[in-house]
Protein backbone atom coordinates (compact mmCIF):
# COMPACT_ATOMS: atom_id res chain seq x y z
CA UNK A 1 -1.09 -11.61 -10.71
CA UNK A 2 -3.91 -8.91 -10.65
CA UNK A 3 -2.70 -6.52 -12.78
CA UNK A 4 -5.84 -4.56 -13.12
CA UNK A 5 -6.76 -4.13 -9.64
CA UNK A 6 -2.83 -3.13 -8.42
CA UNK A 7 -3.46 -0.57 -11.54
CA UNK A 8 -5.88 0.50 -9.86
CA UNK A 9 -4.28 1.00 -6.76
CA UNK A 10 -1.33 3.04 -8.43
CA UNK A 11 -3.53 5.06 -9.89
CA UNK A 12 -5.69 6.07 -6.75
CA UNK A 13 -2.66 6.78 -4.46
CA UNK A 14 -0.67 8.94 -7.09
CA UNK A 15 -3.87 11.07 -7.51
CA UNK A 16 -2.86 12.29 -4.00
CA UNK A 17 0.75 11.84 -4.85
CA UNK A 18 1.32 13.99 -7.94
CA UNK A 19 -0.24 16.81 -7.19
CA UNK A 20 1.75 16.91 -3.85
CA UNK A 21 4.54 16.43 -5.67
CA UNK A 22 4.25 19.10 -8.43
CA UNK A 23 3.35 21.74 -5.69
CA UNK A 24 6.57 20.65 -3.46
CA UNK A 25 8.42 20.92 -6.92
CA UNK A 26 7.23 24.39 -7.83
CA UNK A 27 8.19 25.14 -4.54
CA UNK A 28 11.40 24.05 -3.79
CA UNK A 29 12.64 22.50 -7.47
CA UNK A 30 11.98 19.76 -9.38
CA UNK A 31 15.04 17.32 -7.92
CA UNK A 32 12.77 17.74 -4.46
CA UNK A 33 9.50 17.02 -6.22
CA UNK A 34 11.08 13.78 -7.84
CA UNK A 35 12.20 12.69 -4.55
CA UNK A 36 9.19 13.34 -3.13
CA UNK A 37 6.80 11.50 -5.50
CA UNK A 38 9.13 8.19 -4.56
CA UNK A 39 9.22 8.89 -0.53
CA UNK A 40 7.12 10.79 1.04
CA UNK A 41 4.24 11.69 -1.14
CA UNK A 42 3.46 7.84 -1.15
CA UNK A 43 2.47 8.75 2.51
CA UNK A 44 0.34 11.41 1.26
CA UNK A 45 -1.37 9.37 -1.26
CA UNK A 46 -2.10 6.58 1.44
CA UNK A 47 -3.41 9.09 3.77
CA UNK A 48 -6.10 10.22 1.15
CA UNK A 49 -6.86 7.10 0.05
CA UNK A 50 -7.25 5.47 3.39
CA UNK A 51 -9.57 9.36 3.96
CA UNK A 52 -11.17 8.65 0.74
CA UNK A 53 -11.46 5.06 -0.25
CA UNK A 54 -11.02 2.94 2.59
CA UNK A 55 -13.49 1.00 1.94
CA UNK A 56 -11.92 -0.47 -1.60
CA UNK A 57 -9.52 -2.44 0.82
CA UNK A 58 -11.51 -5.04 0.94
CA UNK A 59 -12.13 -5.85 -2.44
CA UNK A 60 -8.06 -5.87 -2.55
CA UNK A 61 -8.30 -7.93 0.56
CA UNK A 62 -10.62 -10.70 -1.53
CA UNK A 63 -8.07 -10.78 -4.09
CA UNK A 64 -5.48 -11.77 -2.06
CA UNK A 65 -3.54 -8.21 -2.04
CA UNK A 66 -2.60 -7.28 1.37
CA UNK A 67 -2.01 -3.39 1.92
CA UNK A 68 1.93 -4.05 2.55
CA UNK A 69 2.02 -5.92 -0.17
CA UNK A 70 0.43 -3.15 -2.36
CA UNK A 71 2.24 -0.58 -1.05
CA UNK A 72 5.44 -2.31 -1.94
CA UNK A 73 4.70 -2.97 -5.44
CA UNK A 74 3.45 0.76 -5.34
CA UNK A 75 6.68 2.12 -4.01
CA UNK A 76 8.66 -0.11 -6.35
CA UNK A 77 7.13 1.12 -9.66
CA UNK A 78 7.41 5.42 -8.25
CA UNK A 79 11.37 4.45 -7.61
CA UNK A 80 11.35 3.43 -11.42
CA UNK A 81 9.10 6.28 -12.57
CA UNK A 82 11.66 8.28 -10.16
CA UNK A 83 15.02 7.40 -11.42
CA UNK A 84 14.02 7.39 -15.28
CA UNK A 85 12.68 11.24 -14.16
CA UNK A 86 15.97 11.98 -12.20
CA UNK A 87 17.80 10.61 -15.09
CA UNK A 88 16.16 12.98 -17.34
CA UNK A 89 16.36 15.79 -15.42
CA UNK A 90 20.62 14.88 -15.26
CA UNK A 91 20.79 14.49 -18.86
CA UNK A 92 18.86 18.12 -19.59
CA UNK A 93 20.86 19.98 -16.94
């Protein structure tokens, strides 16, 4: 559909989201940072870019892209980066 601008999106949460994650993982483990990047640190990302980039909404808005429907697609492609991570992480330990 609009591959460039849901990119976009995925890259601009999980700039919030990773570096959440990898501080939760140093933390408390890296099983808790995986589950993290897929759960809650898509929260964390949405809080900074709603803080940050609100305004960019309605260019996604023009397109068509509602924020639900980003954040699904969002959340979908973390649970895959998630489980090929968690499968990983099995596999080495």
């Amino acid at each position: 559909m609009y591959k460039k601008a849901i990119t976009k999106y995925f890259w601009d949460i999980n700039m919030f989201n990773i570096p959440f994650s990898l501080i939760l993982g140093y933390l408390f483990g890296i099983f808790w940072s995986i589950v993290c990047f897929s759960t809650f640190g898509i929260l964390i990302g949405l809080l900074g870019f709603h803080t940050f980039k609100k305004n960019e909404y309605y260019a996604y808005f023009n397109l068509g892209l509602t924020k639900i429907n980003l954040l699904k697609k969002i959340w979908v492609r973390n649970l895959i980066i998630s489980t090929c991570l968690f499968l990983i992480f099995l596999i080495l330990n």
